[in-house]
N, C-alpha and C. Protein backbone atom coordinates (compact mmCIF):
# COMPACT_ATOMS: atom_id res chain seq x y z
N UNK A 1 -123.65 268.73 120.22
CA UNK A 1 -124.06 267.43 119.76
C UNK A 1 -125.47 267.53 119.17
N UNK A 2 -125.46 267.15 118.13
CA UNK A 2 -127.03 267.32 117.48
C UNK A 2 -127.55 265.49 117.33
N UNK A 3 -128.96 265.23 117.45
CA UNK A 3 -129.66 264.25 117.67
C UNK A 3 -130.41 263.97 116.45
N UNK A 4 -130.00 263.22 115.26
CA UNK A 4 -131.11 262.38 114.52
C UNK A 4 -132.60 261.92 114.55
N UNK A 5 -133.83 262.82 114.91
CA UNK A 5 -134.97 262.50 115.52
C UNK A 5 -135.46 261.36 114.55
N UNK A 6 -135.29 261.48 113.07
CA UNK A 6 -135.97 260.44 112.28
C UNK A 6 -134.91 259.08 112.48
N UNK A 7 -133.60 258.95 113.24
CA UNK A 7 -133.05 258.15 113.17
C UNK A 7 -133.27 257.46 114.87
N UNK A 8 -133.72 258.11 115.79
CA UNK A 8 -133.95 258.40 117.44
C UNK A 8 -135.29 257.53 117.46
N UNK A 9 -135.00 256.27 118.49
CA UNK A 9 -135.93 255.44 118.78
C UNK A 9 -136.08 255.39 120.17
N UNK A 10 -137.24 255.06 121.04
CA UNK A 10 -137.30 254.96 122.68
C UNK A 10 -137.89 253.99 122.91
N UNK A 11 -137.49 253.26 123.72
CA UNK A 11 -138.30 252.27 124.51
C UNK A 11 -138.12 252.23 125.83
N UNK A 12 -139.68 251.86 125.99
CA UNK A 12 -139.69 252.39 127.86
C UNK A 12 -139.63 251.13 128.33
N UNK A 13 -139.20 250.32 129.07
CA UNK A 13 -138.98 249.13 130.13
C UNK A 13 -140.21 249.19 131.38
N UNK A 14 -141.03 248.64 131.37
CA UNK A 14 -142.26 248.53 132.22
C UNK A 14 -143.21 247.22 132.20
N UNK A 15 -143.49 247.19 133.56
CA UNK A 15 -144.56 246.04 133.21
C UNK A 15 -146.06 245.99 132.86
N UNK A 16 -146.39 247.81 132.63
CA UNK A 16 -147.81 248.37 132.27
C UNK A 16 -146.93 249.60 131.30
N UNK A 17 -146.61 248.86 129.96
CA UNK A 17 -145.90 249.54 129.47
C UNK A 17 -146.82 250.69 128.67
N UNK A 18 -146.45 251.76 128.28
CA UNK A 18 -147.52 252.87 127.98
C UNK A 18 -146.35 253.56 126.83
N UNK A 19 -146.95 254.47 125.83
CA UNK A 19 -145.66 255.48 125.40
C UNK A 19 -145.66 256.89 125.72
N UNK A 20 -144.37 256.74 126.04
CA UNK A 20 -144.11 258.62 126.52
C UNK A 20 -143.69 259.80 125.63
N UNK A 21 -144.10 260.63 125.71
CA UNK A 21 -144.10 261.94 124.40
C UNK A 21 -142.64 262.49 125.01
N UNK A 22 -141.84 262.41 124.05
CA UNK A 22 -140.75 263.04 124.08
C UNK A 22 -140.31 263.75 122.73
N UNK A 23 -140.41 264.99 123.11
CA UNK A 23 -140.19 265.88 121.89
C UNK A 23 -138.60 266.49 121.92
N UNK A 24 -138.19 266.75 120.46
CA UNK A 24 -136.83 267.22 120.43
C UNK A 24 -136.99 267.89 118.98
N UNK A 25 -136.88 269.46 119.31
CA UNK A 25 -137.17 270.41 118.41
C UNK A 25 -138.88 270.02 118.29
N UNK A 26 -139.29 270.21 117.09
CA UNK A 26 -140.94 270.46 117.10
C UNK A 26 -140.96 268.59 117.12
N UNK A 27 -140.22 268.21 116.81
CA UNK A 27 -140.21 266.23 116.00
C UNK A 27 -140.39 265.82 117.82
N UNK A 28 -141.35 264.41 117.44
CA UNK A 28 -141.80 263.57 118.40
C UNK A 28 -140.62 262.26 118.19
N UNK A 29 -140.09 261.77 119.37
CA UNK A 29 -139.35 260.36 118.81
C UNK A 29 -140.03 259.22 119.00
N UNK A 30 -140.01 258.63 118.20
CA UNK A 30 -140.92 257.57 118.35
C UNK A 30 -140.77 256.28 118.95
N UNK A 31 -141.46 255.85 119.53
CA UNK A 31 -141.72 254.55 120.88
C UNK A 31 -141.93 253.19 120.19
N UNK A 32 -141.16 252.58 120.61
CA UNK A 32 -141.32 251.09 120.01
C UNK A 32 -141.27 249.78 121.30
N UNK A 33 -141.77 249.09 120.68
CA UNK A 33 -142.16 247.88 121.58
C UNK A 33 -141.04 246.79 121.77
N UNK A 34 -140.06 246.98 121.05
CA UNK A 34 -138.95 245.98 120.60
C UNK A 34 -137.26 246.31 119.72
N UNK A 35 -136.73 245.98 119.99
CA UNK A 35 -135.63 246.66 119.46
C UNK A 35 -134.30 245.56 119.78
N UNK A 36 -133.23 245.16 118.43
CA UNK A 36 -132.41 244.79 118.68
C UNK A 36 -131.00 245.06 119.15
N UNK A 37 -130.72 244.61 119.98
CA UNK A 37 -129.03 245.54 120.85
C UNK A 37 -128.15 243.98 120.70
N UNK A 38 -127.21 244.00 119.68
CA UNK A 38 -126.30 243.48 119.61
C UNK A 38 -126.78 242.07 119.71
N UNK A 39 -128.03 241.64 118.93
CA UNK A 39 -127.88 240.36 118.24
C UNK A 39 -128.89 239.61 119.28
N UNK A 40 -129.65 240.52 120.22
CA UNK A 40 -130.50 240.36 121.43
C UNK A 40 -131.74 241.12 120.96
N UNK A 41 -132.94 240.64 121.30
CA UNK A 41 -134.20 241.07 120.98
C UNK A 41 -134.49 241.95 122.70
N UNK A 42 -134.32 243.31 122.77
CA UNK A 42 -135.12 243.93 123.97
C UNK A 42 -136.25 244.14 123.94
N UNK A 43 -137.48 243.56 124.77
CA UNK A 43 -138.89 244.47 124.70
C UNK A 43 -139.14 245.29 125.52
N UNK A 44 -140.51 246.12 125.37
CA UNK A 44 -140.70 247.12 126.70
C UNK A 44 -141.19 246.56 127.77
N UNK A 45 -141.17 244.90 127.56
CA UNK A 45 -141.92 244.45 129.48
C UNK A 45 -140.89 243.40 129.74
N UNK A 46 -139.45 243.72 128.87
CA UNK A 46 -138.59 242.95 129.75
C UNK A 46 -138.77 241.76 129.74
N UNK A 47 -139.02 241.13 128.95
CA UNK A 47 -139.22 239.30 128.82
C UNK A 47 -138.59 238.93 127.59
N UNK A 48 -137.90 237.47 128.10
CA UNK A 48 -137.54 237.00 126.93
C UNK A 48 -138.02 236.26 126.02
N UNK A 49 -139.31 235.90 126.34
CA UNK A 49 -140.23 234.43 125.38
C UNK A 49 -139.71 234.64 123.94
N UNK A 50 -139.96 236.24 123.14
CA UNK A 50 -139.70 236.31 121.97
C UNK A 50 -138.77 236.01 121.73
N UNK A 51 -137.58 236.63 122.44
CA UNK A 51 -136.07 236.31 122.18
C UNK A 51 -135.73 234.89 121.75
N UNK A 52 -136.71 233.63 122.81
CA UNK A 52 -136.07 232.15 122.89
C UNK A 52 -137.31 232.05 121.25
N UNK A 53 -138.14 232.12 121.16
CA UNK A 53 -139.06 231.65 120.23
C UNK A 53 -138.45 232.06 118.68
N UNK A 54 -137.57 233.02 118.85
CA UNK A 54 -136.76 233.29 117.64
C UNK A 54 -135.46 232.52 117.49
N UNK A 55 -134.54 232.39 118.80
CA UNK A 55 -133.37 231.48 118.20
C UNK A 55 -134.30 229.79 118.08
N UNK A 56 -135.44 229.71 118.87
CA UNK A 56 -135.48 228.29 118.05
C UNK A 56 -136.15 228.11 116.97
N UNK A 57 -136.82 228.96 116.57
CA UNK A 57 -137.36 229.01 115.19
C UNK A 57 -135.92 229.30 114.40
N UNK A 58 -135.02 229.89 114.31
CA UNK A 58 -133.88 229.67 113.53
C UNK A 58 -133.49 228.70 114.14
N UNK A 59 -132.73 228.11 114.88
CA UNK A 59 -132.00 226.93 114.77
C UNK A 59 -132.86 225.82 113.91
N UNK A 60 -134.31 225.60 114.06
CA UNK A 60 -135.00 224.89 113.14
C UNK A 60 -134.73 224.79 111.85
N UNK A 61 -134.74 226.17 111.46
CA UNK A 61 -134.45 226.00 109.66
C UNK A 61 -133.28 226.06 109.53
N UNK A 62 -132.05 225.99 110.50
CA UNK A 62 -130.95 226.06 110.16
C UNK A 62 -130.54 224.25 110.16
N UNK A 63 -131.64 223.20 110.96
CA UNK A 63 -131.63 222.42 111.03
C UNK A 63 -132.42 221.10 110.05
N UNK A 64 -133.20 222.19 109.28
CA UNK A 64 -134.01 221.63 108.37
C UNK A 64 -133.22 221.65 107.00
N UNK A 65 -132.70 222.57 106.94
CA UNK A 65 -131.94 222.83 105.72
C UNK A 65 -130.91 221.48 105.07
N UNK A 66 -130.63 221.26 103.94
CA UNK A 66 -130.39 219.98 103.70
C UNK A 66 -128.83 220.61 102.89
């Protein structure tokens, strides 16, 4: 099985979230703060504020719309 490093994203789940060096071949994968899984906003400290602050900012303009 071979691994896509430029396509290979990580996010660490913590509440003193930090990024961790994970190398595969000489390539570093890179750490992100946020990431969508099936139509759901995940962050690395595990909260949803963003998640709700985005469906109601869309339902807004879906509600503004004429």
């Amino acid at each position: 099985m071979e691994i896509n490093v430029e396509k290979s994203k990580m996010l660490r789940i913590s509440r003193s979230p930090s990024p961790i060096r994970m190398m595969i071949d000489p390539k570093q994968i890179e750490n992100v703060e946020y990431f969508n899984y099936y139509g759901s906003m995940i962050t690395n400290q595990a909260r949803c504020t963003p998640e709700i602050k985005y469906r109601v900012a869309m339902a807004e303009a879906i509600q503004s719309t004429p």
